[in-house]
Each structure stands twice: as C-alpha cells, then as structure tokens.
N, C-alpha and C. Protein backbone atom coordinates (compact mmCIF):
# COMPACT_ATOMS: atom_id res chain seq x y z
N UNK A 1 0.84 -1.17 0.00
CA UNK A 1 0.00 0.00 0.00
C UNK A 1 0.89 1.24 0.00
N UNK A 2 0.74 2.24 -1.27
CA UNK A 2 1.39 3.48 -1.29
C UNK A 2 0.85 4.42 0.13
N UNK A 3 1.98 4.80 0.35
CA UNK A 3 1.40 6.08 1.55
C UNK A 3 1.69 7.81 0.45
N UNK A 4 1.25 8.78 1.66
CA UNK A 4 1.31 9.77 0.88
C UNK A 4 2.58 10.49 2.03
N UNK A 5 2.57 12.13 1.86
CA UNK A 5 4.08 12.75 2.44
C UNK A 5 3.74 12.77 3.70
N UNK A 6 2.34 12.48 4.38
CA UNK A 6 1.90 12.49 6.00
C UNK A 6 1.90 10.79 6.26
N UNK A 7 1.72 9.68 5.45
CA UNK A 7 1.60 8.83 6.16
C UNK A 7 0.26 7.96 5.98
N UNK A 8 -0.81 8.78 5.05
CA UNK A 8 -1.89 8.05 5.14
C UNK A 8 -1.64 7.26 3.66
N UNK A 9 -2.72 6.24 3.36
CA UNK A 9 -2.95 5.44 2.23
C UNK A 9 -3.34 6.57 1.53
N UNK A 10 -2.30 6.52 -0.08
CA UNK A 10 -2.48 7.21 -1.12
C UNK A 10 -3.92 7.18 -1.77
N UNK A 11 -4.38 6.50 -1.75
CA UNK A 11 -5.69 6.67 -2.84
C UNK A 11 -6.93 6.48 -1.58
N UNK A 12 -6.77 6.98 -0.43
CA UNK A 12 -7.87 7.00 0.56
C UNK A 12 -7.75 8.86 0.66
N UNK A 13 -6.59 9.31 0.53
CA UNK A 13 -5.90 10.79 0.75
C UNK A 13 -6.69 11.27 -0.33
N UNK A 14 -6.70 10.59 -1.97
CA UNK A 14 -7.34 11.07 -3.10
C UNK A 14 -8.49 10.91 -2.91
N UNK A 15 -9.14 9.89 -2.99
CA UNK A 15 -10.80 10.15 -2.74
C UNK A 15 -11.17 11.23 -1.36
N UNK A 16 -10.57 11.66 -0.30
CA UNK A 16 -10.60 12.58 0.28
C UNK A 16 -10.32 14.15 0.45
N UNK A 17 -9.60 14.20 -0.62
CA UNK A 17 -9.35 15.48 -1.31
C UNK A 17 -9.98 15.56 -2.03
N UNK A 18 -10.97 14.90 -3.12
CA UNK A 18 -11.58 15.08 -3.79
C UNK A 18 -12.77 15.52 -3.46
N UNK A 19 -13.16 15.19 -1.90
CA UNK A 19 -14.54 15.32 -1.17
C UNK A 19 -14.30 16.46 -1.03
N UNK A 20 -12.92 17.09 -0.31
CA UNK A 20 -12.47 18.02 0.42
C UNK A 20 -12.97 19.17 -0.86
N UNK A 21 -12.45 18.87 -2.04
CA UNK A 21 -12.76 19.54 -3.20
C UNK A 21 -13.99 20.25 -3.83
N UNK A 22 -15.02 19.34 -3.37
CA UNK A 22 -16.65 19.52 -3.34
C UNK A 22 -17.10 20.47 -1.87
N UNK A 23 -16.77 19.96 -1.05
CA UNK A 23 -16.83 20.83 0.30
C UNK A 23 -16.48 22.30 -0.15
N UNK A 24 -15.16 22.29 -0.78
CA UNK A 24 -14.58 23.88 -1.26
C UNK A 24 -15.40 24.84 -2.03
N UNK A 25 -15.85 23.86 -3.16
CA UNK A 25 -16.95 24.46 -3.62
C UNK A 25 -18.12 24.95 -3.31
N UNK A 26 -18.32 23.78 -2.25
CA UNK A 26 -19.63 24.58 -1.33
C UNK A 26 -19.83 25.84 -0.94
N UNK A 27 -18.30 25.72 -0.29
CA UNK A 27 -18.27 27.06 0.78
C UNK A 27 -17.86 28.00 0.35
N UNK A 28 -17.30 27.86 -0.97
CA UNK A 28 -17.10 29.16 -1.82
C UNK A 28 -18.49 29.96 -2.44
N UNK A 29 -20.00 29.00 -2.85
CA UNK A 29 -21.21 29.61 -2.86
C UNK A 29 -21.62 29.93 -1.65
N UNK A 30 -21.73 29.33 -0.71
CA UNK A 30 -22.12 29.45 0.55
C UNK A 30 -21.59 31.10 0.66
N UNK A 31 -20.40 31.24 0.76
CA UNK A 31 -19.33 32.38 1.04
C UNK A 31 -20.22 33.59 0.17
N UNK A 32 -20.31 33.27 -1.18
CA UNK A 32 -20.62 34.64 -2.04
C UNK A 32 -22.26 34.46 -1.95
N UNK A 33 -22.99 33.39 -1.89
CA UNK A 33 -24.25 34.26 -1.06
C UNK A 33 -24.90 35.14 0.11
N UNK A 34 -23.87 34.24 1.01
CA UNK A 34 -24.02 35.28 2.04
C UNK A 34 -23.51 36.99 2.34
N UNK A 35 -22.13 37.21 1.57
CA UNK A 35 -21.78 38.00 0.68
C UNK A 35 -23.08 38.88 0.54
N UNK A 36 -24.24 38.58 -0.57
CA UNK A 36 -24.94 39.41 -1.27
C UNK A 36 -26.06 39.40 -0.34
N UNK A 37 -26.45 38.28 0.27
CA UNK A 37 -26.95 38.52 1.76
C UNK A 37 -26.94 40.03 2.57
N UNK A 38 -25.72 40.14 3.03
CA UNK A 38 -25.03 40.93 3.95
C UNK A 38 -25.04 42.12 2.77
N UNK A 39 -25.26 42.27 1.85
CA UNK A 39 -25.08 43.87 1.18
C UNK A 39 -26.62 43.81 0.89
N UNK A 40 -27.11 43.20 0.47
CA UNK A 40 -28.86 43.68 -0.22
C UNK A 40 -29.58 43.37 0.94
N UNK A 41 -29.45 42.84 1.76
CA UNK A 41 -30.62 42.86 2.98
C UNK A 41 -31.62 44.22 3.26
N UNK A 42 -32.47 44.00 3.57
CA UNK A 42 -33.58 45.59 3.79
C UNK A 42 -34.72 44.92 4.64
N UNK A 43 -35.11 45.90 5.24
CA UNK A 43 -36.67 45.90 6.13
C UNK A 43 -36.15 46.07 7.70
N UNK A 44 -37.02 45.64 8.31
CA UNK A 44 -36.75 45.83 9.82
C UNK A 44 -35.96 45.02 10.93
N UNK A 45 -35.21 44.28 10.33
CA UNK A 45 -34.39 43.06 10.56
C UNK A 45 -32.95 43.60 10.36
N UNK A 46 -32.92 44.67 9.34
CA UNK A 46 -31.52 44.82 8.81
C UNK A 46 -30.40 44.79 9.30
N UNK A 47 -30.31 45.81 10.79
CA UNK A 47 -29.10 45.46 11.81
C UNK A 47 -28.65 44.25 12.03
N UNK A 48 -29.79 43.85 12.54
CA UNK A 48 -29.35 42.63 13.08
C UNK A 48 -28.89 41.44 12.14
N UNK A 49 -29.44 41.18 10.93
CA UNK A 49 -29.24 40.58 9.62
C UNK A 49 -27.94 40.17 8.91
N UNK A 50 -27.81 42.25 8.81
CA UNK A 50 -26.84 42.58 8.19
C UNK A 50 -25.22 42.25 9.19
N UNK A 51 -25.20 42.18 10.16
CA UNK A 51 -24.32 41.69 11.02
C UNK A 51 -24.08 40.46 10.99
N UNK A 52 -25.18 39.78 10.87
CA UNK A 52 -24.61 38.18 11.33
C UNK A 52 -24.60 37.45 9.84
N UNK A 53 -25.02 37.99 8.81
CA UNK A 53 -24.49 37.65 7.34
C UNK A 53 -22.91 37.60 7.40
N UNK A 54 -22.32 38.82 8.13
CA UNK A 54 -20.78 39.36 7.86
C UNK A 54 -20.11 38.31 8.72
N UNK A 55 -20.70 37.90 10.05
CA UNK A 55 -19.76 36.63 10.51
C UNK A 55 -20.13 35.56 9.86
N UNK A 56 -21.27 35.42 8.83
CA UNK A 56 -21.39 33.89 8.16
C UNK A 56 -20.42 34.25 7.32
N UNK A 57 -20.05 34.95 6.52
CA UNK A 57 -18.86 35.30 5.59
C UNK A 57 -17.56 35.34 5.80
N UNK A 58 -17.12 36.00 6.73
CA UNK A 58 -16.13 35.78 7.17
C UNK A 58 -15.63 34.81 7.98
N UNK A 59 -16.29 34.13 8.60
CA UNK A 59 -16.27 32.50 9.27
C UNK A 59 -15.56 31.73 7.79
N UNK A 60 -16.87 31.82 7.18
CA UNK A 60 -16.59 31.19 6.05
C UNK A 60 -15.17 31.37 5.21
N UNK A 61 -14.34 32.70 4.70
CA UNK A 61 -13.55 32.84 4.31
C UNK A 61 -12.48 31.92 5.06
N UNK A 62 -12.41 31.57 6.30
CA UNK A 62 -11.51 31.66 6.86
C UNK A 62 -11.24 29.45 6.99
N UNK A 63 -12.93 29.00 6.76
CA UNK A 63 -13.17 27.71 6.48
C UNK A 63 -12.26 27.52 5.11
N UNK A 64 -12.61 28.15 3.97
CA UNK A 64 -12.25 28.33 2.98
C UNK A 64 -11.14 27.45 2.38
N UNK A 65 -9.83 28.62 3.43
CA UNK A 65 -8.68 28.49 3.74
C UNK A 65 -8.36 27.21 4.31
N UNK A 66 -8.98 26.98 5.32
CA UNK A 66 -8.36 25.74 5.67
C UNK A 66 -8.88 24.68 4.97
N UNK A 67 -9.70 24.06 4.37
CA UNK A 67 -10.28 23.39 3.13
C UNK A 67 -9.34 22.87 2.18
N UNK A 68 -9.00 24.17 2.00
CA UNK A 68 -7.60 24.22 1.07
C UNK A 68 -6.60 23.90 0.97
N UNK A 69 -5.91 24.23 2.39
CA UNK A 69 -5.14 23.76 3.14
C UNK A 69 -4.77 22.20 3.41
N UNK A 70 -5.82 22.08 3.54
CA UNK A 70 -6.48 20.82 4.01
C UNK A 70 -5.57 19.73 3.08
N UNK A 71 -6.37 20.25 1.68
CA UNK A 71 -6.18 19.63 0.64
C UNK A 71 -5.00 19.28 0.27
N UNK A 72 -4.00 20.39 0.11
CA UNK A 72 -2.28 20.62 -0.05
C UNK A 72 -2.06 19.39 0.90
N UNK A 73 -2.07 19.39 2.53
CA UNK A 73 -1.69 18.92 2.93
C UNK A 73 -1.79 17.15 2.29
N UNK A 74 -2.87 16.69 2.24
CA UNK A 74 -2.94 15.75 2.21
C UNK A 74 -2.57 15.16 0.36
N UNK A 75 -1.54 16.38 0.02
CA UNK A 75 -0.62 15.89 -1.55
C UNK A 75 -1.58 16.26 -2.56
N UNK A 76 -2.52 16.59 -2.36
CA UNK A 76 -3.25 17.34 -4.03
C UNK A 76 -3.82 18.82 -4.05
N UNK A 77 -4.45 19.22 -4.83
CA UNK A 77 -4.91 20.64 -5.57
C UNK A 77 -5.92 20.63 -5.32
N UNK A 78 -6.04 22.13 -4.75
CA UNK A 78 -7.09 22.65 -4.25
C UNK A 78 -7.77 23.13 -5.79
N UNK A 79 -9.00 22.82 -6.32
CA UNK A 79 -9.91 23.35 -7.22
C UNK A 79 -9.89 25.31 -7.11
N UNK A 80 -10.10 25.90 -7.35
CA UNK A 80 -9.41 27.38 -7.45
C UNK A 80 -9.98 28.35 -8.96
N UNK A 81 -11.01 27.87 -9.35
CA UNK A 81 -11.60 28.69 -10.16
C UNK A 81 -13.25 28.67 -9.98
N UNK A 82 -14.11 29.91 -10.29
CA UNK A 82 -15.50 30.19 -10.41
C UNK A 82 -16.00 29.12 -10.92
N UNK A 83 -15.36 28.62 -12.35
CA UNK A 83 -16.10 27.53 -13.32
C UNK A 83 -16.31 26.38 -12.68
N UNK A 84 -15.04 25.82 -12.53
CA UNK A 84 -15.03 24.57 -11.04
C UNK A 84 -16.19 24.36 -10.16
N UNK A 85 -16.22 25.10 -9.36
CA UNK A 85 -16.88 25.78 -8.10
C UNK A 85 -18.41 25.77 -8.99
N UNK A 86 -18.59 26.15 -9.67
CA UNK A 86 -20.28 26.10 -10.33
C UNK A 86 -20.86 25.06 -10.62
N UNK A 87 -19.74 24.33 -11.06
CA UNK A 87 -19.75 22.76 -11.51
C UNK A 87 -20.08 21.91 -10.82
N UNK A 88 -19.37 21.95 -9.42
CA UNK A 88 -19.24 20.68 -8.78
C UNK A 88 -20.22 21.24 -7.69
N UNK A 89 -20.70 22.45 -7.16
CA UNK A 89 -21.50 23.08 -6.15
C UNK A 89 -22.33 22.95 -6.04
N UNK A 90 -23.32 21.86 -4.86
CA UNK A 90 -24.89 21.52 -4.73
C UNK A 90 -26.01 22.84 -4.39
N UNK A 91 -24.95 23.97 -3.55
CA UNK A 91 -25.72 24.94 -2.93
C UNK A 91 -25.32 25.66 -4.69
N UNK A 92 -26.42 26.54 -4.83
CA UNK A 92 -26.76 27.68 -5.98
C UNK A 92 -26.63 28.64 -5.64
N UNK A 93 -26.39 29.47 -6.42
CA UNK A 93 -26.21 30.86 -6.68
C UNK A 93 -27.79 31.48 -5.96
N UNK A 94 -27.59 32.84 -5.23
CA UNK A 94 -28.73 33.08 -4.69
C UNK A 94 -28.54 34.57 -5.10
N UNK A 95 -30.00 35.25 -6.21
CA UNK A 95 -29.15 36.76 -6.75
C UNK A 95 -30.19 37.55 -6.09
N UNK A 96 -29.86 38.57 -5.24
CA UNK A 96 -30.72 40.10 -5.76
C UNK A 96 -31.74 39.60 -4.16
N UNK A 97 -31.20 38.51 -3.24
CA UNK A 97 -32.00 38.26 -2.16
C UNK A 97 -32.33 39.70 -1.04
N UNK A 98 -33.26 40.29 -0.89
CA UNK A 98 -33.21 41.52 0.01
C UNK A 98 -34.08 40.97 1.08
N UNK A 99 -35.24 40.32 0.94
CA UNK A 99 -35.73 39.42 2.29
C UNK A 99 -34.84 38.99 3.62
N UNK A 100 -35.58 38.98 4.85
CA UNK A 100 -34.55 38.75 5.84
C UNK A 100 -34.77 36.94 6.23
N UNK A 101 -35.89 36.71 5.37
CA UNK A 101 -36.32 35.70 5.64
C UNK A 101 -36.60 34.56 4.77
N UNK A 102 -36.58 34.87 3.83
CA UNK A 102 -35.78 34.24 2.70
C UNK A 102 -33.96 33.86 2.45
N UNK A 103 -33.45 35.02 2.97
CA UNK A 103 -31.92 34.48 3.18
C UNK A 103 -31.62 33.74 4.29
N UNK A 104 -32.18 34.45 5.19
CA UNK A 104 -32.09 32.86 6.28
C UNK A 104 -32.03 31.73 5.98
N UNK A 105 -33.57 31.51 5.18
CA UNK A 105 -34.16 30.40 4.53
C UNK A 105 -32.78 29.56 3.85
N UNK A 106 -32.61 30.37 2.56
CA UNK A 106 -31.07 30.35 1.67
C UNK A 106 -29.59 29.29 3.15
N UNK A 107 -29.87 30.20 3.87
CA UNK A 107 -28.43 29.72 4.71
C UNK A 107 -28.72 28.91 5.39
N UNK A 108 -29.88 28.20 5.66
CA UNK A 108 -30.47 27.26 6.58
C UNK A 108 -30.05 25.89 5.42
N UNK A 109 -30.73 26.08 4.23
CA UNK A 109 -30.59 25.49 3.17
C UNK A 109 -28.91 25.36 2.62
N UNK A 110 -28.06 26.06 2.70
CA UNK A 110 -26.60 25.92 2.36
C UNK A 110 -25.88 25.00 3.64
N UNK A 111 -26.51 25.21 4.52
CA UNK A 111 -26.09 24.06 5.68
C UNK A 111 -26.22 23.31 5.82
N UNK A 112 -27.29 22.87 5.20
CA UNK A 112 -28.33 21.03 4.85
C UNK A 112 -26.82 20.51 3.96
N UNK A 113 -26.82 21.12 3.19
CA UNK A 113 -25.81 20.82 2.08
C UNK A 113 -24.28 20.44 3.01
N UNK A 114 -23.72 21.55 3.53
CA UNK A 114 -22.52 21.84 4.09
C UNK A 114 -22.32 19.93 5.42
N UNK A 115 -23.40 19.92 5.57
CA UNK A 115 -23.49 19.22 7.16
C UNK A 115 -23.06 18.17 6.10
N UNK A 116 -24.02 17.57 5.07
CA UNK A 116 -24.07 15.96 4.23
C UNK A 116 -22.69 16.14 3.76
N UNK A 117 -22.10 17.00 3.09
CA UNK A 117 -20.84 16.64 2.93
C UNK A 117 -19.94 16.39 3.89
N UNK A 118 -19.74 17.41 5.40
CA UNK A 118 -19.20 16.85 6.05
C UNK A 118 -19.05 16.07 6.78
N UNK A 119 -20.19 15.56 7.02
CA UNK A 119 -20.62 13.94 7.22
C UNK A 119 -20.18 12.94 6.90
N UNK A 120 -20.39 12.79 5.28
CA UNK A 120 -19.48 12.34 4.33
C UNK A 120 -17.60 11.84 4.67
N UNK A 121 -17.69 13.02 4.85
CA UNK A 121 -16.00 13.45 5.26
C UNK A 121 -15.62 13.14 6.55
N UNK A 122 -16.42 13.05 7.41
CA UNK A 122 -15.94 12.42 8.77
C UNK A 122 -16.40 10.52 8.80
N UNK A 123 -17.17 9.72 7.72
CA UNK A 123 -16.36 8.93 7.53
C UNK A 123 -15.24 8.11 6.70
N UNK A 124 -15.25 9.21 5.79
CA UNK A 124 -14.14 8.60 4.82
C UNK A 124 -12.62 9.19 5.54
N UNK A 125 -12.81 9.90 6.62
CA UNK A 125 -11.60 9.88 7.09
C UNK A 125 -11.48 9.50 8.42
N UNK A 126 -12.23 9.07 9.04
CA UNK A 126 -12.00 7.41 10.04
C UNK A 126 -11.13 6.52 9.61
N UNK A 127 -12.66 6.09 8.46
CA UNK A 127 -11.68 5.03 7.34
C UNK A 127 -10.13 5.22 7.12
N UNK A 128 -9.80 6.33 6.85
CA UNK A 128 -8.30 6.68 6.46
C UNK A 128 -7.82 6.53 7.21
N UNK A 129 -7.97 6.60 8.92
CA UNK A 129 -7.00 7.58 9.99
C UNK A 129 -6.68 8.86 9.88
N UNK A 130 -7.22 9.40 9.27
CA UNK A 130 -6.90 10.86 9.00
C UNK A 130 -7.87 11.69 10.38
N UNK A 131 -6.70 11.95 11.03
CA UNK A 131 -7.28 12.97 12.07
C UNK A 131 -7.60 13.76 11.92
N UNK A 132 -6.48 14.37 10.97
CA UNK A 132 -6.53 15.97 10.81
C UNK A 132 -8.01 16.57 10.46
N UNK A 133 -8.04 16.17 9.14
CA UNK A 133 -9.41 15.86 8.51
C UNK A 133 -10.68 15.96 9.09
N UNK A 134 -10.70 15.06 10.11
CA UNK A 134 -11.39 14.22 11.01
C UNK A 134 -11.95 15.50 11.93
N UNK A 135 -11.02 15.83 12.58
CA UNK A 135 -11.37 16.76 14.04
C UNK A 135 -11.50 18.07 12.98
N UNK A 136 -10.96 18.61 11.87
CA UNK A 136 -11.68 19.62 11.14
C UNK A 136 -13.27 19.34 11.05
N UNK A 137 -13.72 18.34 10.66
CA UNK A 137 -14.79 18.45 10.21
C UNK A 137 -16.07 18.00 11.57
N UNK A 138 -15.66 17.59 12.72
CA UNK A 138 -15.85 17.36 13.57
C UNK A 138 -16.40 18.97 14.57
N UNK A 139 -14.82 20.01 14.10
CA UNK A 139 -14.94 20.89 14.28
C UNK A 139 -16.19 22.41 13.72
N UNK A 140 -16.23 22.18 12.37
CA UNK A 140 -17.44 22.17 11.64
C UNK A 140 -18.74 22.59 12.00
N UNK A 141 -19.02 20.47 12.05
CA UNK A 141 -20.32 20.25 12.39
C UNK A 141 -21.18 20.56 13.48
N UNK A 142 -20.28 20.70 14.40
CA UNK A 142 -20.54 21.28 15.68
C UNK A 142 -21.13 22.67 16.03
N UNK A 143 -20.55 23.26 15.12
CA UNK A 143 -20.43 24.55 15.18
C UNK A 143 -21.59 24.98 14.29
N UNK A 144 -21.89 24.40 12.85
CA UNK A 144 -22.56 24.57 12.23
C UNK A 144 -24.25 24.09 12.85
N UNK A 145 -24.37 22.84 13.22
CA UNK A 145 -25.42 22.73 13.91
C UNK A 145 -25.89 23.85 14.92
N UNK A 146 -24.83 24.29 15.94
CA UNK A 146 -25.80 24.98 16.42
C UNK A 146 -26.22 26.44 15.76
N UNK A 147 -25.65 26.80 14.47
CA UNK A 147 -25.86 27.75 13.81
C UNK A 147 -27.70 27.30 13.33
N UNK A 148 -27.43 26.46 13.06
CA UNK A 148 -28.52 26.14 12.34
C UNK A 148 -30.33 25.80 13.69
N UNK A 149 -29.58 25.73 15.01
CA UNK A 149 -30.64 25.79 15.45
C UNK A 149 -31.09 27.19 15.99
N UNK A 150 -29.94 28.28 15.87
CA UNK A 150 -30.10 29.70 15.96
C UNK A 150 -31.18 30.27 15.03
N UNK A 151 -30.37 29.89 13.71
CA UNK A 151 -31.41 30.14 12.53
C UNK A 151 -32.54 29.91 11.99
N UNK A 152 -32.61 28.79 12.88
CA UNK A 152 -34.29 27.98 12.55
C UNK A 152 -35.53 28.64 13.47
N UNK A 153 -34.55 29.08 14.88
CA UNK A 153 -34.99 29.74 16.10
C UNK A 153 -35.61 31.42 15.28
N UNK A 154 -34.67 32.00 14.84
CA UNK A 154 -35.18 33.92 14.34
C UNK A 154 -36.37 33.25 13.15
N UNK A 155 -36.59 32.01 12.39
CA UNK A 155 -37.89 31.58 11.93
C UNK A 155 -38.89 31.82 12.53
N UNK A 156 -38.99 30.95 13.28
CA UNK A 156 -39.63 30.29 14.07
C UNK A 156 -40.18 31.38 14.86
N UNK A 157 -40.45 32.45 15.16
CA UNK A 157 -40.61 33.23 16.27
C UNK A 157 -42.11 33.01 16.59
C-alpha cells in the first residue's frame, strides 16, 4: 500500500481530497451568497441581519482556507476557479435576495448541504485515519449545527 508525504494510504488521501474539493466548492457559494446577503438585505431586521451575514462570511472565508489547506496537505490541488466551483457546487447561486427571511431560509438550506458533505467526510476519514481531517470536520459540524438551530430559532418566532 502506497502512503502519501503524512503517512496516510495514497488513494484514501485522493478520494478525500476530492470530497475536500466539493466541500470547497460549497463554501465558496455558501461564502458569495451570504456575501450578497449581507449587502442587499432591507426591512426591519436589517441590523441585526446585516451583522450576522458578515460573521457567516467571514467565518466562512476563513473555512475556505483551511479546506484548502487541508487539501495541499494531504498531496493534491485545491480546485481554485469560479467555473469549477459552479460545476461541482450543490448549494446555488442566490441573486438580488433583500428578504430577511428568505436568506435565512437560503443559509439554513446551504447548511443542509454543508453538514451531508461533512458527514461524508468524517467517515471517509475514520476510514483513512486521517485525524486531521477528522477533528476539522468534527470541528465544523458542531459549530454549524448549532448555527442552524439559531437560525431555525429567528424563523420560528
């Protein structure tokens, strides 16, 4: 069995970068909806809206990165273009959203997405031994869930 420059099985590292790859894409729509989120928002919600769009974004930028990272590490290429990213991306493009409740909606919905992949990803890297991986996405889900019961919560009122 080939290993890779950390140690794990070579073609468990590839089918995991490749996930890692789809994840990237995610969070790169994820990233630029919330983006247009956080600038077109309007009505009586807006403060508050318009604020917590900017930490879904910038959270996100910063996921991004390590995704990426991620990827390098474990010996392959991070995907790195718009076209890519359109291609392989389950969450859609969301244009011209000014509702506060409809983008919610939108980011409630980009997390359904975000969670199944990393799901995904926390067991194909069991399987591997891949920790790193592992406690990233561990790290994540955690975090993301309770986003998502915040968000379901300003619904729900």
């Amino acid at each position: 069995m080939k290993k890779n420059q950390i140690g794990l099985n070579a073609d468990k590292a590839r089918e995991l970068a490749e996930k890692l790859n789809l994840l990237l894409a995610n969070f790169q729509l994820f990233y630029i909806n919330s983006r247009g989120f956080h600038w077109n928002i309007k009505g009586d919600k807006f403060f508050e809206l318009h604020l917590k769009f900017e930490e879904l974004y910038t959270d996100t930028q910063l996921k991004i990165d390590e995704v990426a990272e991620r990827i390098l590490t474990l010996g392959h290429i991070p995907s790195h273009s718009y076209t890519d990213y359109l291609k392989l991306s389950r969450i859609k493009e969301r244009r011209n959203v000014h509702d506060g409740k409809e983008a919610v909606k939108g980011v409630l919905d980009a997390f359904k997405v975000l969670l199944e992949i990393e799901r995904e990803l926390l067991t194909l890297s069991a399987d591997a031994e891949d920790e790193g991986t592992n406690a990233l996405m561990s790290d994540y889900i955690r975090q993301q869930e309770k986003l998502v019961w915040m968000y379901s919560s300003f619904l729900n009122k």
